[in-house]
Protein backbone atom coordinates (compact mmCIF):
# COMPACT_ATOMS: atom_id res chain seq x y z
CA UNK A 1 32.97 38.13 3.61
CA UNK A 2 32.55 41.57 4.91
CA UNK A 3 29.60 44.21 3.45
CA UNK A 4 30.11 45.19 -0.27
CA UNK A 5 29.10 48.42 -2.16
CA UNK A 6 26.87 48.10 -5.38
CA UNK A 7 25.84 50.66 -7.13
CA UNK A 8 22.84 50.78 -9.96
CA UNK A 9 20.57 52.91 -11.88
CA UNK A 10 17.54 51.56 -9.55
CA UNK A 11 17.77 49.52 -6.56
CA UNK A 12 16.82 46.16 -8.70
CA UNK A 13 19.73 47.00 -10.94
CA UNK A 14 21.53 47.32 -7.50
CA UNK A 15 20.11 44.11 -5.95
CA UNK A 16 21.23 42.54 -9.20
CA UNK A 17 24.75 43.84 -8.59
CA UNK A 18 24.95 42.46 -5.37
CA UNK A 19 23.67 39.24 -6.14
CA UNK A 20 26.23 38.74 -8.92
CA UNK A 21 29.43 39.83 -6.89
CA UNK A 22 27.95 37.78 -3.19
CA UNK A 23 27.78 34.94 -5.36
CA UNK A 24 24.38 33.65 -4.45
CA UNK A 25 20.59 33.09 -6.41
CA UNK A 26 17.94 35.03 -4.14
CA UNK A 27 17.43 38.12 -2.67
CA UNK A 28 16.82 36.51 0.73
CA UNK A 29 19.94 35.34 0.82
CA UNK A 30 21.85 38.54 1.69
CA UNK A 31 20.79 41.67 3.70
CA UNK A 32 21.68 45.38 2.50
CA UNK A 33 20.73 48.96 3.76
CA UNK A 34 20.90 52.11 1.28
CA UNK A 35 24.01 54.23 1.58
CA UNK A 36 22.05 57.33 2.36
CA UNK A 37 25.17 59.76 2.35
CA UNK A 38 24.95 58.88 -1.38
CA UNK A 39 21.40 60.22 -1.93
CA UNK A 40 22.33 63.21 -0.02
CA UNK A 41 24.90 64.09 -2.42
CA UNK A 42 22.79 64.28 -5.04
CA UNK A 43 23.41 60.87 -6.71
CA UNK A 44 20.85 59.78 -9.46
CA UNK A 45 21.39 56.05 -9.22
CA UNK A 46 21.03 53.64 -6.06
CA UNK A 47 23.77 52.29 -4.04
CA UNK A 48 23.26 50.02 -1.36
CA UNK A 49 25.38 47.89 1.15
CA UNK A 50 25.38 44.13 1.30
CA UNK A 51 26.52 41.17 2.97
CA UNK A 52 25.66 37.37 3.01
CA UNK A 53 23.21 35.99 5.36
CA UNK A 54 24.30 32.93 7.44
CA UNK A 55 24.09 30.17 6.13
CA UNK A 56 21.58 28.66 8.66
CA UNK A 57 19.24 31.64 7.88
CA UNK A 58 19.56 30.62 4.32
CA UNK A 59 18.41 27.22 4.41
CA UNK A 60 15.29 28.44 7.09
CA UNK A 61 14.36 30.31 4.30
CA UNK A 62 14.65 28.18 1.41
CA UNK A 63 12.50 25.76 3.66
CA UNK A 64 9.95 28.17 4.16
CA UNK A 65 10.13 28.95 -0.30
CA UNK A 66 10.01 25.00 -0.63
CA UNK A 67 7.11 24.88 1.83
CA UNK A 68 4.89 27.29 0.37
């Protein structure tokens, strides 16, 4: 799966967004950067770019979670 765009009225609403449409539970799961073009233009709501982590990364850091 390539990067998505998610919009939301803050950037949890966006993280939530993302979340949802990747298809998977945590945050750490996925990486995103802010589309900054979009502030720039005035924008009152926060829209990011995301994409899955591999899935190796993934489990690393659900060991880590577990661990602590």
């Amino acid at each position: 799966m390539d990067r998505i765009a998610v919009e939301g009225e803050n950037l949890d609403a966006a993280l939530r967004a993302a979340r949802e449409q990747l298809g998977v539970q945590g945050d750490h799961e996925f990486g995103y950067e802010f589309d900054r073009e979009h502030f720039r233009r005035g924008a009152s709501t926060v829209r990011i770019y995301a994409w899955p982590k591999k899935s190796d990364v993934v489990g690393a850091a659900r060991d880590g979670m577990d661990f602590v």
